[in-house]
PDB file of N, CA and C in Angstrom:
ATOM      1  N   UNK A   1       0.825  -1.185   0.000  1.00  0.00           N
ATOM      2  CA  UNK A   1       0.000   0.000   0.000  1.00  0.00           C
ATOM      3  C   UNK A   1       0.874   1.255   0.000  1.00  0.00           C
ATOM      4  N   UNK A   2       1.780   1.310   0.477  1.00  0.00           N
ATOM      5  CA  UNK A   2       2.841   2.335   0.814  1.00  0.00           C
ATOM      6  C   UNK A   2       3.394   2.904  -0.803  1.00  0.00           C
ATOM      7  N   UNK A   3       3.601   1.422  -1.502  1.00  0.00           N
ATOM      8  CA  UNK A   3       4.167   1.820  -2.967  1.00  0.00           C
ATOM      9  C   UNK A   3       3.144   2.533  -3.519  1.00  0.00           C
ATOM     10  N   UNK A   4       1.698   2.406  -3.465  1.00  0.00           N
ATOM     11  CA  UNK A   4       0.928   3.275  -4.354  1.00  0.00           C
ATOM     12  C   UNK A   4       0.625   4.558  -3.904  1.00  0.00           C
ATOM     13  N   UNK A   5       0.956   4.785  -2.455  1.00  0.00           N
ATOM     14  CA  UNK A   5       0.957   6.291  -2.318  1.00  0.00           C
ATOM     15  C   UNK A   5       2.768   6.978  -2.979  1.00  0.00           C
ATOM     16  N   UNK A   6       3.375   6.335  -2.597  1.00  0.00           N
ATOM     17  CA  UNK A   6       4.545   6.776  -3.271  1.00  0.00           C
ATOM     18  C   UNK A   6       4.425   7.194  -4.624  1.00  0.00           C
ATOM     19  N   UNK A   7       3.426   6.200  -5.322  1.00  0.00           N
ATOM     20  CA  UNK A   7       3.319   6.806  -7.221  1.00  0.00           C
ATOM     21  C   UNK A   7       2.612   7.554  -7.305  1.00  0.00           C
ATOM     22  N   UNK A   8       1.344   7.497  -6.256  1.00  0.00           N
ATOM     23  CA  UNK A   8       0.284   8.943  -6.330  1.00  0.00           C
ATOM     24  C   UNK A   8       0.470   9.956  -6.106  1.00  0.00           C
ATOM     25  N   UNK A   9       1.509  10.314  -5.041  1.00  0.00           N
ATOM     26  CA  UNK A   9       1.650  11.991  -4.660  1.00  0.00           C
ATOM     27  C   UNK A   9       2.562  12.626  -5.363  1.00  0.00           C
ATOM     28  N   UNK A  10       3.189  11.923  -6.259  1.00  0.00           N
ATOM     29  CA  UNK A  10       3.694  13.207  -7.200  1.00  0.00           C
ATOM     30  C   UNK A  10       2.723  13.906  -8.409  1.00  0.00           C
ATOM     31  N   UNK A  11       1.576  12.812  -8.656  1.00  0.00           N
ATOM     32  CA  UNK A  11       1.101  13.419  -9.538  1.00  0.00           C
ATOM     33  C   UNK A  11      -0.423  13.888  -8.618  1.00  0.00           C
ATOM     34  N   UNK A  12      -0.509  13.396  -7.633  1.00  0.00           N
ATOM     35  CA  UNK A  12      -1.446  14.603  -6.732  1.00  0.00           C
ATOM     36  C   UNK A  12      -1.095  16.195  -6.597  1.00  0.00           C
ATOM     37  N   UNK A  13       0.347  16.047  -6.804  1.00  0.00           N
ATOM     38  CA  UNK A  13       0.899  17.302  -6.071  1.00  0.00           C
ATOM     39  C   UNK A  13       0.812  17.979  -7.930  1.00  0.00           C
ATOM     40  N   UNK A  14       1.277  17.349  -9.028  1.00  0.00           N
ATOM     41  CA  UNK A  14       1.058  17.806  -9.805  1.00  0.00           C
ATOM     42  C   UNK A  14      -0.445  18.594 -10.604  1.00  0.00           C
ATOM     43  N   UNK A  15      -1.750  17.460 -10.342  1.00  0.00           N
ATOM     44  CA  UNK A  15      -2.443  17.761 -10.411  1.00  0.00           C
ATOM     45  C   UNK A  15      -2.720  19.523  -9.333  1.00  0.00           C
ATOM     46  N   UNK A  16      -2.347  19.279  -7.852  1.00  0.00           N
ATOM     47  CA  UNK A  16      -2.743  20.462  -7.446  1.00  0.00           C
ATOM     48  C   UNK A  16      -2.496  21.639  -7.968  1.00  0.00           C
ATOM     49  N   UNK A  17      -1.318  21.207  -8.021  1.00  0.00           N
ATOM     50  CA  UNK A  17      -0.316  22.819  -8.562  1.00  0.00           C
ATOM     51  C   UNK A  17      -0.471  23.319  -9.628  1.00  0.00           C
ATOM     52  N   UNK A  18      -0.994  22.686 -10.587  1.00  0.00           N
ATOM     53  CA  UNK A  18      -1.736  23.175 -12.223  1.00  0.00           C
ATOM     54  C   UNK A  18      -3.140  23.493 -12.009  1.00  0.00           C
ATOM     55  N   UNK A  19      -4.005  23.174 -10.742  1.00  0.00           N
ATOM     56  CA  UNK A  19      -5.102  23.944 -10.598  1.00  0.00           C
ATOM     57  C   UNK A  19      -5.010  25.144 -10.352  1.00  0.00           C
ATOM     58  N   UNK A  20      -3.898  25.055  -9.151  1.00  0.00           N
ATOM     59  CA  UNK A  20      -3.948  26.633  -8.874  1.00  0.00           C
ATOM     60  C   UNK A  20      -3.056  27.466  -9.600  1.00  0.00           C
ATOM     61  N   UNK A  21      -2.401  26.914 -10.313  1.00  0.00           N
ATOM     62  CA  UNK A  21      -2.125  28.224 -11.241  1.00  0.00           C
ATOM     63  C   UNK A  21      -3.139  27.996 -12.075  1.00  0.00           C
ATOM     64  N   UNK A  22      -3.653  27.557 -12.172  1.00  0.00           N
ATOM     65  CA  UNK A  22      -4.594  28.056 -13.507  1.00  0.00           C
ATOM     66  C   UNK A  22      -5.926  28.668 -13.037  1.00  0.00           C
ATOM     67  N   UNK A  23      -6.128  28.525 -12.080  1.00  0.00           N
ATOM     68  CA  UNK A  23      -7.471  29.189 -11.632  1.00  0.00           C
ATOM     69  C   UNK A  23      -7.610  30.536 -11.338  1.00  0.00           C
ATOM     70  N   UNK A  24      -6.547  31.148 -11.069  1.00  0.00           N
ATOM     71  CA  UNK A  24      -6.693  32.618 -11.461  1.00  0.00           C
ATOM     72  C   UNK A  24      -6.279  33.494 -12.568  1.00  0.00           C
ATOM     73  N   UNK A  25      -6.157  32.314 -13.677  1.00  0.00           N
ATOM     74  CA  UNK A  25      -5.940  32.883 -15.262  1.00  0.00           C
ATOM     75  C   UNK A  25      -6.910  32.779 -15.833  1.00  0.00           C
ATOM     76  N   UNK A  26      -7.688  31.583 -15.375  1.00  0.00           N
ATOM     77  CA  UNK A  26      -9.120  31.008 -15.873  1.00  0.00           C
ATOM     78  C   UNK A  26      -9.818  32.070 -15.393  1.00  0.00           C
ATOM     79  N   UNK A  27     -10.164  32.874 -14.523  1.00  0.00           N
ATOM     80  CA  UNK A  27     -10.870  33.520 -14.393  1.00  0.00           C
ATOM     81  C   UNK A  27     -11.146  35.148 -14.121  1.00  0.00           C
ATOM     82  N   UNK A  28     -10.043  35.169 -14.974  1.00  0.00           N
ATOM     83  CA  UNK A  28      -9.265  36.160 -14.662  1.00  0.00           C
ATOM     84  C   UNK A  28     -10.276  37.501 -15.998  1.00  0.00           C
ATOM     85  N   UNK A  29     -10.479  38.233 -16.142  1.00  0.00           N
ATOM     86  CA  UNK A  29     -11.280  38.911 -17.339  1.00  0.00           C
ATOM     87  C   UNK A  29     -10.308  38.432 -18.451  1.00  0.00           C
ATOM     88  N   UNK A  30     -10.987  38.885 -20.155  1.00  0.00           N
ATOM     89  CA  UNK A  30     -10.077  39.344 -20.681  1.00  0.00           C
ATOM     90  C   UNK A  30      -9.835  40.666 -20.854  1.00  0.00           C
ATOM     91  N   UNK A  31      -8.600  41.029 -21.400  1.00  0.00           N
ATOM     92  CA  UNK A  31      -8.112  41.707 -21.793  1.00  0.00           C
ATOM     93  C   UNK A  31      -8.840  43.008 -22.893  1.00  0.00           C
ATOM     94  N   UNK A  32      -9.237  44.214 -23.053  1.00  0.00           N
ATOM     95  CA  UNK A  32      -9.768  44.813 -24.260  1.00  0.00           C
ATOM     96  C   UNK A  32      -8.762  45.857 -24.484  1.00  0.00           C
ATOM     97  N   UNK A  33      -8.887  45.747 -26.078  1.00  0.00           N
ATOM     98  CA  UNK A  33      -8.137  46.623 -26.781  1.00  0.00           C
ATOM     99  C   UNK A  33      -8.485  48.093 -26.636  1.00  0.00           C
ATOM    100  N   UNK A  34      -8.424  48.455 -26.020  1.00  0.00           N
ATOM    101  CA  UNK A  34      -9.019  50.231 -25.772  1.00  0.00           C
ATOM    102  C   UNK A  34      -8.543  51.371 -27.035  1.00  0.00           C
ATOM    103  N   UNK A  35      -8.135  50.616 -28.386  1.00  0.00           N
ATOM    104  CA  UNK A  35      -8.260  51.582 -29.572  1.00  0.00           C
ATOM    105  C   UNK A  35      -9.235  51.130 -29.713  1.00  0.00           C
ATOM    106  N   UNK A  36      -9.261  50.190 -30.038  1.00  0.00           N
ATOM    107  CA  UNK A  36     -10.703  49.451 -30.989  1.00  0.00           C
ATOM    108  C   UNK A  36     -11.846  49.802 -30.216  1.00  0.00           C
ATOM    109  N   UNK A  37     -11.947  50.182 -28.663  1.00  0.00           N
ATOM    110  CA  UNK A  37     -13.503  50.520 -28.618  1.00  0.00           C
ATOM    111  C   UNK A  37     -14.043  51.413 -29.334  1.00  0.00           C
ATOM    112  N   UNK A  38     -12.260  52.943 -28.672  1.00  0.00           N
ATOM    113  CA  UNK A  38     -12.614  53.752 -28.870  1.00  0.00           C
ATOM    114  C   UNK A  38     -12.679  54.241 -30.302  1.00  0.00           C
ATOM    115  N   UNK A  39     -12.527  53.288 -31.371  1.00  0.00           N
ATOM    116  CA  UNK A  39     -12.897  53.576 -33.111  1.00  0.00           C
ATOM    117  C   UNK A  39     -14.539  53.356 -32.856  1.00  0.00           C
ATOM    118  N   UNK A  40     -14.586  52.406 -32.518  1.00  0.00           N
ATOM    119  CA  UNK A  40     -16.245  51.930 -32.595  1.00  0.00           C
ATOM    120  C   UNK A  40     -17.127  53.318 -31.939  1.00  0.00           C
ATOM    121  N   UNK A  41     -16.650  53.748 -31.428  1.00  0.00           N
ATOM    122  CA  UNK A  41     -17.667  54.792 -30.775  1.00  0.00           C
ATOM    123  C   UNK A  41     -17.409  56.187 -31.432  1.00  0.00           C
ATOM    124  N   UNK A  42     -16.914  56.322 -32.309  1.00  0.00           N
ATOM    125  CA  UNK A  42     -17.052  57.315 -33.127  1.00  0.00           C
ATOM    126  C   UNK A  42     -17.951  57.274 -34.350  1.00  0.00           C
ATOM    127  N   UNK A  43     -18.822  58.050 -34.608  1.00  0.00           N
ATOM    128  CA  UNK A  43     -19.408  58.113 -35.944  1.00  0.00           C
ATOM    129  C   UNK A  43     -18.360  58.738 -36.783  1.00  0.00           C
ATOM    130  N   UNK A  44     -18.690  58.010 -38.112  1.00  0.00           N
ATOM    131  CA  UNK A  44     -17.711  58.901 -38.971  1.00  0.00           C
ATOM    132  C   UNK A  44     -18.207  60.065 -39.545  1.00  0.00           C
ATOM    133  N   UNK A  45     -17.366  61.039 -39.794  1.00  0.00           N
ATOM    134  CA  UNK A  45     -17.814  62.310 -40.530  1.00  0.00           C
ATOM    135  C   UNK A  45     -18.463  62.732 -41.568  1.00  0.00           C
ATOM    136  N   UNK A  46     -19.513  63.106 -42.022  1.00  0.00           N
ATOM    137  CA  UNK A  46     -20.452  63.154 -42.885  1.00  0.00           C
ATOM    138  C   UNK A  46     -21.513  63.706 -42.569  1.00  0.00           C
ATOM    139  N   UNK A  47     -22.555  63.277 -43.477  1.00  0.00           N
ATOM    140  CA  UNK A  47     -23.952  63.965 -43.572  1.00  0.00           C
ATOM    141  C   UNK A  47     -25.310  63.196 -42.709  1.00  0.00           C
ATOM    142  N   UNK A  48     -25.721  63.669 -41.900  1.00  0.00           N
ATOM    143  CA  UNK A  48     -26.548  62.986 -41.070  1.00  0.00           C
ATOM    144  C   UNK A  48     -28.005  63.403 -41.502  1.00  0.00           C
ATOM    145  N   UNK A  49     -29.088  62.936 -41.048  1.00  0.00           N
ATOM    146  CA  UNK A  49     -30.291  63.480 -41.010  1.00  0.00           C
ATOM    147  C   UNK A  49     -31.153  62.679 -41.833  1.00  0.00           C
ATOM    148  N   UNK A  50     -32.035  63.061 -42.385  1.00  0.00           N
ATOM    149  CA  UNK A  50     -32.750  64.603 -42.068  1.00  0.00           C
ATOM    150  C   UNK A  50     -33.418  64.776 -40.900  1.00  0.00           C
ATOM    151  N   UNK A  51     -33.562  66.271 -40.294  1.00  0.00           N
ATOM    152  CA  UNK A  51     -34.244  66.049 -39.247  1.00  0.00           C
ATOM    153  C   UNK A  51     -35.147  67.055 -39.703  1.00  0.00           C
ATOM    154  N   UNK A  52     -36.002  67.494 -38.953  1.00  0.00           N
ATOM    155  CA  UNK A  52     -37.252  67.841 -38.964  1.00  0.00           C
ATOM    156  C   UNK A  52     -37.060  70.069 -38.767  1.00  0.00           C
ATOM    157  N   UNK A  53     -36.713  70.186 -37.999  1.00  0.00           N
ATOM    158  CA  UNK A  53     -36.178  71.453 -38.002  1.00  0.00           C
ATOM    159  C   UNK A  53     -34.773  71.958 -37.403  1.00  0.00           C
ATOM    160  N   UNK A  54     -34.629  73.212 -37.547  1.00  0.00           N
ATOM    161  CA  UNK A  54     -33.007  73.457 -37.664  1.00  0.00           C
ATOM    162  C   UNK A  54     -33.159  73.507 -36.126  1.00  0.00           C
ATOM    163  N   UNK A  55     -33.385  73.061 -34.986  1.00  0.00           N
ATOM    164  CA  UNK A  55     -33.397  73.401 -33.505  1.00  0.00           C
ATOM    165  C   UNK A  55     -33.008  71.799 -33.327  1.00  0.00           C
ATOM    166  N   UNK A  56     -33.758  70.731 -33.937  1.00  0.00           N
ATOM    167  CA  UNK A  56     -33.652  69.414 -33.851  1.00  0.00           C
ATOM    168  C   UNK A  56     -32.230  68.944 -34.180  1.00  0.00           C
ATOM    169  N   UNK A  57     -31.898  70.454 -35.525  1.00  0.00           N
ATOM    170  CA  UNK A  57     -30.641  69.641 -35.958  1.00  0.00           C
ATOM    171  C   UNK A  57     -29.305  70.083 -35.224  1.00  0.00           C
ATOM    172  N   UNK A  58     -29.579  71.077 -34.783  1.00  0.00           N
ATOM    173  CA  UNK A  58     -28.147  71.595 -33.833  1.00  0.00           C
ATOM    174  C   UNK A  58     -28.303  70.850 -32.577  1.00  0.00           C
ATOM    175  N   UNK A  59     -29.402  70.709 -31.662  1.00  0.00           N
ATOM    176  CA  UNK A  59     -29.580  69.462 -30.758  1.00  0.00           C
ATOM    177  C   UNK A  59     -28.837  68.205 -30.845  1.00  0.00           C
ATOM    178  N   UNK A  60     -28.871  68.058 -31.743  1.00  0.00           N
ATOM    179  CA  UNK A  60     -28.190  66.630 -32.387  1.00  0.00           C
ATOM    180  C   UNK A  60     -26.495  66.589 -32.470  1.00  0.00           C
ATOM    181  N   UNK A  61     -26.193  68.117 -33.010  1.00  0.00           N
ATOM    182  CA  UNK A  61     -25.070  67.992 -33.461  1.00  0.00           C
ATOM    183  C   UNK A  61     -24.450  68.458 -32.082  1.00  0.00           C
ATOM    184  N   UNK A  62     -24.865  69.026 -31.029  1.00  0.00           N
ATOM    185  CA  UNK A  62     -24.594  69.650 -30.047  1.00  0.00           C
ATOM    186  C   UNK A  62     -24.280  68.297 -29.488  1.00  0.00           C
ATOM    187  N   UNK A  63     -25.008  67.145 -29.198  1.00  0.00           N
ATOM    188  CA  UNK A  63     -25.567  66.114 -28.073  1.00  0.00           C
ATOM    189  C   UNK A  63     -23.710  64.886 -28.897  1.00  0.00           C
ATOM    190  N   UNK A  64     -23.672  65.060 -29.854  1.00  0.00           N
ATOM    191  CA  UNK A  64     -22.589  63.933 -30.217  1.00  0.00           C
ATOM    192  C   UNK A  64     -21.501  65.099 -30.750  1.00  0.00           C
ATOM    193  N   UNK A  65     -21.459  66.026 -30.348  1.00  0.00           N
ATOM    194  CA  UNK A  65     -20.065  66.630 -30.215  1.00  0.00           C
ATOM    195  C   UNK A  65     -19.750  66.656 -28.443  1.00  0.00           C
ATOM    196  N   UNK A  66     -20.700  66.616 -27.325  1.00  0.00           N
ATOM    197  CA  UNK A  66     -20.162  66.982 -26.051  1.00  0.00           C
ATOM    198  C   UNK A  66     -19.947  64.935 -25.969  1.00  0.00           C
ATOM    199  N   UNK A  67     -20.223  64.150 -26.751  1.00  0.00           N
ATOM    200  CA  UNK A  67     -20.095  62.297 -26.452  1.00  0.00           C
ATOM    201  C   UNK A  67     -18.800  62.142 -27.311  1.00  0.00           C
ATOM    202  N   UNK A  68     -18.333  63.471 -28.047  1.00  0.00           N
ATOM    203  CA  UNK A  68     -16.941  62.825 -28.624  1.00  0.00           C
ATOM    204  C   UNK A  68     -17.208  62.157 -29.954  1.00  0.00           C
ATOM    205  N   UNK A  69     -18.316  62.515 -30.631  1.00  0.00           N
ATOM    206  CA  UNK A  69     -18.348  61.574 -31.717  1.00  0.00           C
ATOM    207  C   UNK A  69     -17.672  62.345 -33.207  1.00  0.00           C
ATOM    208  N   UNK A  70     -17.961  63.794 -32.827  1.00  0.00           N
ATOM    209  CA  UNK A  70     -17.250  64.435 -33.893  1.00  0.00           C
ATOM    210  C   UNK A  70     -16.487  65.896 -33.156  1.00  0.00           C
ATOM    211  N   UNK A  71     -16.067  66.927 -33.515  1.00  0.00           N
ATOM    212  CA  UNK A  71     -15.330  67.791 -33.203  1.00  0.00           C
ATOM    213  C   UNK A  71     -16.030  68.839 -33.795  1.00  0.00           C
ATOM    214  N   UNK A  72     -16.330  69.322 -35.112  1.00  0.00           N
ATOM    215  CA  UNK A  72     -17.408  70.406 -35.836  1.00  0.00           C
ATOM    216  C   UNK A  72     -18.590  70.129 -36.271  1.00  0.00           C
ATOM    217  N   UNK A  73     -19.686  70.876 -36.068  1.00  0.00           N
ATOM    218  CA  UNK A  73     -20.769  70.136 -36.764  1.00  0.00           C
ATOM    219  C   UNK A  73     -21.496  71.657 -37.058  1.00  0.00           C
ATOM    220  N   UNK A  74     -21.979  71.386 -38.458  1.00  0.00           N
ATOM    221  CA  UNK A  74     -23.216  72.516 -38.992  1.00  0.00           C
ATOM    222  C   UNK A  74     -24.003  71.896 -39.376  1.00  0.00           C
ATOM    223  N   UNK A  75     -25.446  72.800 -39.341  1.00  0.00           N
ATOM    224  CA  UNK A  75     -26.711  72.310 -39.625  1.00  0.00           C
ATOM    225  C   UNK A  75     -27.298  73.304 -41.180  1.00  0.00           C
ATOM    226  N   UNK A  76     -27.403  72.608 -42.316  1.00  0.00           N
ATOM    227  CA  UNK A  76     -27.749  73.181 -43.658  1.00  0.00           C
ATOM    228  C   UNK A  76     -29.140  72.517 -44.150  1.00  0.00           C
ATOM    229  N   UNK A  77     -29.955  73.602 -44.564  1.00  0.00           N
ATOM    230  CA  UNK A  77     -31.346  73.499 -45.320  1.00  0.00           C
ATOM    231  C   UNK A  77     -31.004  72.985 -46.574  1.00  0.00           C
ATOM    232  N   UNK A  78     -31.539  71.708 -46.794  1.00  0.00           N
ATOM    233  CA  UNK A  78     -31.645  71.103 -48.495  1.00  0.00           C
ATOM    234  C   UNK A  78     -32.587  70.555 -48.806  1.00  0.00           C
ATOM    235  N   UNK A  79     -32.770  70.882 -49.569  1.00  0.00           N
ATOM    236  CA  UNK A  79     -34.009  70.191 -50.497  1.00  0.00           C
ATOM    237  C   UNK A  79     -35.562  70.061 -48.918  1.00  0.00           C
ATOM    238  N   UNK A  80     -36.363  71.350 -48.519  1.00  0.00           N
ATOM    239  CA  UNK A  80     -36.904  71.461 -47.711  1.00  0.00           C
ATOM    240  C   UNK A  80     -36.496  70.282 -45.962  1.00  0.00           C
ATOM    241  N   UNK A  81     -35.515  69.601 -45.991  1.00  0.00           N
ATOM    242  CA  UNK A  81     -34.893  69.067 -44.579  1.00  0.00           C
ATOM    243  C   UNK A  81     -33.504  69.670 -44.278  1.00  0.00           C
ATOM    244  N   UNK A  82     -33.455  69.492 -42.916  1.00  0.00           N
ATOM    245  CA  UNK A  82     -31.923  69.875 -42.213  1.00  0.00           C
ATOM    246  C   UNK A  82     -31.340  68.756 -42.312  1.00  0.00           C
ATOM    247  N   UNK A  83     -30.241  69.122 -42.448  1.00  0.00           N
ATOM    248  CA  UNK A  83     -28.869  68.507 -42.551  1.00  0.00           C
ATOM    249  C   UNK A  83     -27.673  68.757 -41.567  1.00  0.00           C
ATOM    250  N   UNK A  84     -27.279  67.271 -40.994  1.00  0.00           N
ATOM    251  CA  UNK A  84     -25.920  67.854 -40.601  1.00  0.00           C
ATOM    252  C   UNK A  84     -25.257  67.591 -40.930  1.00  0.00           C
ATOM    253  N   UNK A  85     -23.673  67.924 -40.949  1.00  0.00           N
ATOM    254  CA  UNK A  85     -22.877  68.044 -41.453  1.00  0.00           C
ATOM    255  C   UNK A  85     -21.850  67.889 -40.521  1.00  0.00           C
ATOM    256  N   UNK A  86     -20.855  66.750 -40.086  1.00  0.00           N
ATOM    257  CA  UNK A  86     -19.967  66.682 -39.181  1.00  0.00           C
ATOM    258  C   UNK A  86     -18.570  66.451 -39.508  1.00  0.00           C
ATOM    259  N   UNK A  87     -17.832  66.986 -38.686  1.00  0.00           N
ATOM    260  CA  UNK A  87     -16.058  66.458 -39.190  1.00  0.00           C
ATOM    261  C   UNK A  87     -15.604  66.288 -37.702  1.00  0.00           C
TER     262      UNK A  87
END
């Protein structure tokens, strides 16, 4: 009986020791790329709309310039709708 604990506890001890390192890798978060969110959360620059009147459309352009989505924005009458216009 003695011989089979002799063959078991090295690989008891092995088994332990690969749990615990691995159990706080396993559960560990991953990792996020913090460019790539911050591409995703930009709209790209261009022509938005139409909205309904020129108060709706500076609202708009006001509300995703203070979220970082663009940096300039104007609001232009075409073809009877507003337009915005962002860079």
């Amino acid at each position: 009986m003695y011989a089979k604990i002799v063959r078991i506890a090295p690989v008891a001890v092995l088994v332990t020791a690969g749990l615990l390192m691995a159990g706080p890798a396993a559960t560990a978060a991953p990792q996020q790329d913090v460019t790539a969110v911050s591409v995703q959360q930009h709209r790209p620059a261009g022509k938005h709309g139409p909205y309904s009147s020129e108060k709706s459309c500076h609202s708009a352009g006001k509300k995703g310039q203070s979220q970082g989505h663009w940096r300039h924005y104007s609001c232009k009458y075409e073809q009877h709708k507003w337009w915005l216009y962002t860079s």
